[in-house]
N, C-alpha and C. Protein backbone atom coordinates (compact mmCIF):
# COMPACT_ATOMS: atom_id res chain seq x y z
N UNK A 1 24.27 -2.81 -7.84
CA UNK A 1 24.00 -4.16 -7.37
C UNK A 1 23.27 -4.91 -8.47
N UNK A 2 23.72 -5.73 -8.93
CA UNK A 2 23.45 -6.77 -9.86
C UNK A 2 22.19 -7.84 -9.39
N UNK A 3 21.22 -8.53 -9.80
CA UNK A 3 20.64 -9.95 -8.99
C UNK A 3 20.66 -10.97 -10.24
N UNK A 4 20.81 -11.71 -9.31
CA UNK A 4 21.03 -13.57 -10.36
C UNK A 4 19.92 -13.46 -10.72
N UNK A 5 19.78 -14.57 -11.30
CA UNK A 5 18.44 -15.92 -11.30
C UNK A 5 18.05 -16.33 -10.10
N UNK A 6 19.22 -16.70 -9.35
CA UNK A 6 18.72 -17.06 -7.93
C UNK A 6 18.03 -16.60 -7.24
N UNK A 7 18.74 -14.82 -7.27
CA UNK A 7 18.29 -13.42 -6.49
C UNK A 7 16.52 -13.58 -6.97
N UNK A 8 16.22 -13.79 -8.26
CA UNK A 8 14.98 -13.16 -8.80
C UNK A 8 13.76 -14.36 -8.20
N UNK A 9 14.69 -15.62 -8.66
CA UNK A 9 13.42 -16.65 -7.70
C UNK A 9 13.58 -16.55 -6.14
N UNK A 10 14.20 -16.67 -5.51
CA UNK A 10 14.26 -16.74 -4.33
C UNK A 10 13.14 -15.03 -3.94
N UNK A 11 13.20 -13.96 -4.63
CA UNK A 11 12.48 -13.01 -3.95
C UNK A 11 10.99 -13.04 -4.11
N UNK A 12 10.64 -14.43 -5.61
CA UNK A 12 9.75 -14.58 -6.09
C UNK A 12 8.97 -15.69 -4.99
N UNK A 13 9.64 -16.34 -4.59
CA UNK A 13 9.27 -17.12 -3.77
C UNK A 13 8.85 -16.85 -1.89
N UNK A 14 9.63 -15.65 -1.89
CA UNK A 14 8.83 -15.13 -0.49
C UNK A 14 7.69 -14.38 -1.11
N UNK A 15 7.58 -13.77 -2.17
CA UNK A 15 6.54 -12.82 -2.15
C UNK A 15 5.27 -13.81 -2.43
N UNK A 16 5.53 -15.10 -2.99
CA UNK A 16 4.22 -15.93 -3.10
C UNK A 16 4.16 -15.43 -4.41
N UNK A 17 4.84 -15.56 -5.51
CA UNK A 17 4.80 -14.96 -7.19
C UNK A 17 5.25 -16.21 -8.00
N UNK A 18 4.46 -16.58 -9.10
CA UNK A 18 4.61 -17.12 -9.88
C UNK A 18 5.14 -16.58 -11.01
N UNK A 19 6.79 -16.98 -11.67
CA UNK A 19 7.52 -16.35 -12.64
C UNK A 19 7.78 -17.08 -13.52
N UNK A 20 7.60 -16.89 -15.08
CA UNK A 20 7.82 -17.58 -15.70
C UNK A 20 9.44 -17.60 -16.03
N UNK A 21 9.90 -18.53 -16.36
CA UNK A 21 11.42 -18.44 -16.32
C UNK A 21 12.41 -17.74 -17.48
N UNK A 22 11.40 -18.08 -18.69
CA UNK A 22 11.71 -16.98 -19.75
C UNK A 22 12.01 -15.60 -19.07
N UNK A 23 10.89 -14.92 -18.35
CA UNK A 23 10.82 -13.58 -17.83
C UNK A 23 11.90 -13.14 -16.67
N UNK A 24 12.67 -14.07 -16.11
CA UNK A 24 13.55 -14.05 -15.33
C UNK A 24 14.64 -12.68 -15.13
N UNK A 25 15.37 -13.01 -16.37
CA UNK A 25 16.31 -11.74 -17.09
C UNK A 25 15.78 -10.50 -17.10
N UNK A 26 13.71 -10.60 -17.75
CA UNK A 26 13.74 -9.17 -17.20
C UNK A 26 13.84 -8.46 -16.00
N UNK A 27 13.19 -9.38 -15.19
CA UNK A 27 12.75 -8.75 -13.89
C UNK A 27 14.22 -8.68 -13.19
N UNK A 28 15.09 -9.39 -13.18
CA UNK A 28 16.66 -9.31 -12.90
C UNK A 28 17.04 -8.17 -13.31
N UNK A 29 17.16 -7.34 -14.07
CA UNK A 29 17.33 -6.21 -15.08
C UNK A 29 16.60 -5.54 -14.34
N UNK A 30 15.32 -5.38 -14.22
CA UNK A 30 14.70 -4.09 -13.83
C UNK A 30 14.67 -4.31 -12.42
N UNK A 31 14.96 -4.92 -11.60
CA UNK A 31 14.68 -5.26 -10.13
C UNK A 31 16.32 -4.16 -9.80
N UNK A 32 17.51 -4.60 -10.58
CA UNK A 32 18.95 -4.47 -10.36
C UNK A 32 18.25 -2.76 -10.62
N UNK A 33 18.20 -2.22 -11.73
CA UNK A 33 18.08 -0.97 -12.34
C UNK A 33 17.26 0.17 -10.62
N UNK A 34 16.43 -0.44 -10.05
CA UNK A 34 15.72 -0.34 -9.29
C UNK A 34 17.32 0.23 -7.97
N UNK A 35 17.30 -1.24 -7.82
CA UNK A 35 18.05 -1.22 -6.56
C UNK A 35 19.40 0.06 -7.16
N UNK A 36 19.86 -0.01 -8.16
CA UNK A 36 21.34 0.70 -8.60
C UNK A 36 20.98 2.55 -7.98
N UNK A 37 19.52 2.10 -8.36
CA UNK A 37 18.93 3.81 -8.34
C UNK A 37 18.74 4.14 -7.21
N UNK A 38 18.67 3.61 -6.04
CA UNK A 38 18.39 3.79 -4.49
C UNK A 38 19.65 4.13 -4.19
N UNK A 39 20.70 3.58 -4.50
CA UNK A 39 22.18 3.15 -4.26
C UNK A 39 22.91 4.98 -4.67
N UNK A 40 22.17 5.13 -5.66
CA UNK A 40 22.63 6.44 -6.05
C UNK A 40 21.87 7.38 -5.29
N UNK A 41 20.45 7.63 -4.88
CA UNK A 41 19.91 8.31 -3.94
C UNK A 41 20.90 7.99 -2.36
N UNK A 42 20.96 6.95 -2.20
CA UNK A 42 21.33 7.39 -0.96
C UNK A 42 23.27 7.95 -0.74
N UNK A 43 23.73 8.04 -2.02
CA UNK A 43 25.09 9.20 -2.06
C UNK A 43 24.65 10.36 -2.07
N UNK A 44 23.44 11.04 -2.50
CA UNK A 44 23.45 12.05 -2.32
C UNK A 44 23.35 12.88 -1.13
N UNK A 45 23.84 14.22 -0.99
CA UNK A 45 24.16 14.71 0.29
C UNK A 45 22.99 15.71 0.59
N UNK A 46 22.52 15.03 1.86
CA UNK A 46 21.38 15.62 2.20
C UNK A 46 21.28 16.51 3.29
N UNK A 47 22.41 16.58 4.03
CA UNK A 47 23.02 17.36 5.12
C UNK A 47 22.36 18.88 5.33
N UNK A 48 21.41 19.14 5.95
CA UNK A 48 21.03 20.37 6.28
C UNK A 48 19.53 20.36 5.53
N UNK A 49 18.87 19.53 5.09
CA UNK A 49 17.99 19.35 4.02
C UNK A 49 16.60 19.28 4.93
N UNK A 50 15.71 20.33 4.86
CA UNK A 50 14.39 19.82 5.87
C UNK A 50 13.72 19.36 5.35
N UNK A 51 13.13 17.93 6.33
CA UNK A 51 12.12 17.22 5.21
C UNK A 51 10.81 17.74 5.00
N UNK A 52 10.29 17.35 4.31
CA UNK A 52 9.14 18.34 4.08
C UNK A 52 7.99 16.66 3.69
N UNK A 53 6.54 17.18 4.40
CA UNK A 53 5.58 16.23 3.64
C UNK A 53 4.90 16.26 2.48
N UNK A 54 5.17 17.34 2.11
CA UNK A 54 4.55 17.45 0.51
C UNK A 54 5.37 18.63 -0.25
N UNK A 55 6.10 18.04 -1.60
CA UNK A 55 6.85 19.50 -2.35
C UNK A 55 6.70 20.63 -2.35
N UNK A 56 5.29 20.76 -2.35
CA UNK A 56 4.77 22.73 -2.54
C UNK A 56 4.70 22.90 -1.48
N UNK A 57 5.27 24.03 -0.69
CA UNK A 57 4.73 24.74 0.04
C UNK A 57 3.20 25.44 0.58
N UNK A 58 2.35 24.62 0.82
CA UNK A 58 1.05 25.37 0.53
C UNK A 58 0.69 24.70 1.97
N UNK A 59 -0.63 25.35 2.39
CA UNK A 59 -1.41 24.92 3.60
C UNK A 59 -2.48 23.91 3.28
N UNK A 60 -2.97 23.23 4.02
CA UNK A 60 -4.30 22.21 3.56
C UNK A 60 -5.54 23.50 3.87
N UNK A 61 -6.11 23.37 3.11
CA UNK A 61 -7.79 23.95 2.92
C UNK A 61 -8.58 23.22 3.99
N UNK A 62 -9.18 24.12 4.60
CA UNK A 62 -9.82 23.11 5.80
C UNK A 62 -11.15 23.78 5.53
N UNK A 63 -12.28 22.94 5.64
CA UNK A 63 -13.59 23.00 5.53
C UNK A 63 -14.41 22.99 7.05
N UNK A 64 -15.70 23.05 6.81
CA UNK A 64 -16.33 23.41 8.06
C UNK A 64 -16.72 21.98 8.57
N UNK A 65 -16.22 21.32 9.61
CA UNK A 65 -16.79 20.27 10.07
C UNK A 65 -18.33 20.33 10.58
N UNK A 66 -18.89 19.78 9.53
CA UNK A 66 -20.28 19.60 9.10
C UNK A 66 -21.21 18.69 9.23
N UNK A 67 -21.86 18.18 9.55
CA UNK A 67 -22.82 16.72 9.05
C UNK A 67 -23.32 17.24 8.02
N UNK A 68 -23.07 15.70 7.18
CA UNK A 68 -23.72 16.10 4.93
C UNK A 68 -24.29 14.98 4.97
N UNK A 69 -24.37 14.13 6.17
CA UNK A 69 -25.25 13.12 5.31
C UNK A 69 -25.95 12.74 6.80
N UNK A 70 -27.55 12.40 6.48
CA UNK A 70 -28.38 12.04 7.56
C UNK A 70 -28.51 10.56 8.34
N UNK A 71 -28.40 10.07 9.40
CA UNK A 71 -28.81 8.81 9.82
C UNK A 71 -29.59 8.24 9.05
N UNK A 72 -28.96 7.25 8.50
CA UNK A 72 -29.72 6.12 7.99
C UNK A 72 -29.81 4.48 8.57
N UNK A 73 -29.52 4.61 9.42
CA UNK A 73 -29.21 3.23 10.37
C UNK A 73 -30.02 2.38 10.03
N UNK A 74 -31.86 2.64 10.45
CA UNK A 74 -32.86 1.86 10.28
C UNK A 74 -32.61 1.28 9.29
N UNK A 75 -32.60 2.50 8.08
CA UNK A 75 -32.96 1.59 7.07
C UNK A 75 -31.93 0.68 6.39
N UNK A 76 -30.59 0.57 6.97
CA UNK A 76 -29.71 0.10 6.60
C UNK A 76 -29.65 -1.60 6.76
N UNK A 77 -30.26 -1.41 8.37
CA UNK A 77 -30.46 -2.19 9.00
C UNK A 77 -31.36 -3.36 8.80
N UNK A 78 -32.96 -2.51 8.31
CA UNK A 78 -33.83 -3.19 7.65
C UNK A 78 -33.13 -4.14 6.88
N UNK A 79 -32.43 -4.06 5.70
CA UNK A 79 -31.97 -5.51 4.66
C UNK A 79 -30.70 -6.11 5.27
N UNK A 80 -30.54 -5.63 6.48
CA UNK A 80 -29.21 -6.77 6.92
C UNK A 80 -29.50 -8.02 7.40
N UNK A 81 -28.78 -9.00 6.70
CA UNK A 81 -29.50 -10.18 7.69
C UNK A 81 -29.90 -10.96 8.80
N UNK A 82 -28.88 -10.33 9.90
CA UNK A 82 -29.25 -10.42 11.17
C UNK A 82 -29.09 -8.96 11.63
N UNK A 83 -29.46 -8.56 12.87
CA UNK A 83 -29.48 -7.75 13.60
C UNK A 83 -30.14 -7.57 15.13
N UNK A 84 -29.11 -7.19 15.67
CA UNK A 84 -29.74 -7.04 17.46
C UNK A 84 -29.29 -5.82 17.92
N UNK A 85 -30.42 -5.56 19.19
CA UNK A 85 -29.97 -4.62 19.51
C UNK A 85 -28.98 -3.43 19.06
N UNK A 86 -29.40 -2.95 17.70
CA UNK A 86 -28.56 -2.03 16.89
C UNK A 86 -27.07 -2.29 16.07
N UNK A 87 -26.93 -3.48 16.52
CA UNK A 87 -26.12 -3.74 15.65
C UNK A 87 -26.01 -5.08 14.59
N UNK A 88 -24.76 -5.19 13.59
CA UNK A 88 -25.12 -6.29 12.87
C UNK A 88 -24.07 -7.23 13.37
N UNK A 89 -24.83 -8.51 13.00
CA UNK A 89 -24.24 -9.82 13.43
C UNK A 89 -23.84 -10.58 12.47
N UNK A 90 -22.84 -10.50 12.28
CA UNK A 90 -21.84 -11.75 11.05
C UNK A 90 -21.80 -12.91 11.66
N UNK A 91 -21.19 -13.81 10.80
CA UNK A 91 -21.12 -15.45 11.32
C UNK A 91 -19.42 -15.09 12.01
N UNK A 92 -19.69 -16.37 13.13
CA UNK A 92 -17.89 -16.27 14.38
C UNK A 92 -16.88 -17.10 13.00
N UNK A 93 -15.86 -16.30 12.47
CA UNK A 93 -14.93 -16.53 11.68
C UNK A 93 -13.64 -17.52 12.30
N UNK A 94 -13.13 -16.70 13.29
CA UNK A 94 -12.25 -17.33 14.47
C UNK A 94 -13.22 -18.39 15.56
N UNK A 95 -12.50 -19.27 15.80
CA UNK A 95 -12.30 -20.38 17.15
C UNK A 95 -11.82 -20.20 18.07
């Protein structure tokens, strides 16, 4: 799959991207190179293939669920600029 000029602004323009127009051709080029390569992943035959979440075969290392670090609330609290009743108070963002 090939992309224009058109292809390259128009994708530039949903993503909210400023392109210089010189740079056009590249990103056309490597955007196409991109897509050609998906195009070829998805011919390949995957039929019987289990997916797996990570390449190696290995187990996750599991550690001792622990507390490592002590309440510090107070003093956290102390330099916040507002605070009530245990918690902190930001300014209302939404209406």
């Amino acid at each position: 799959m090939s992309l224009e000029k058109t292809d390259i602004e128009k994708i530039a323009h949903l993503a909210r991207l400023e392109i210089d127009p010189a740079d056009v051709p590249d990103y056309a080029r490597n955007l196409s190179g991109i897509l050609e390569l998906v195009e070829q992943m998805n011919q390949v035959d995957t039929e019987g293939v289990q997916p797996m979440a990570h390449p190696l075969r290995m187990t996750q290392r599991m550690r001792a669920d622990e507390v490592t670090e002590s309440n510090q609330r107070d003093k956290f609290q102390q330099i916040a600029p507002q605070v009530e009743a245990g918690l902190y108070l930001v300014p209302k963002v939404i209406e």
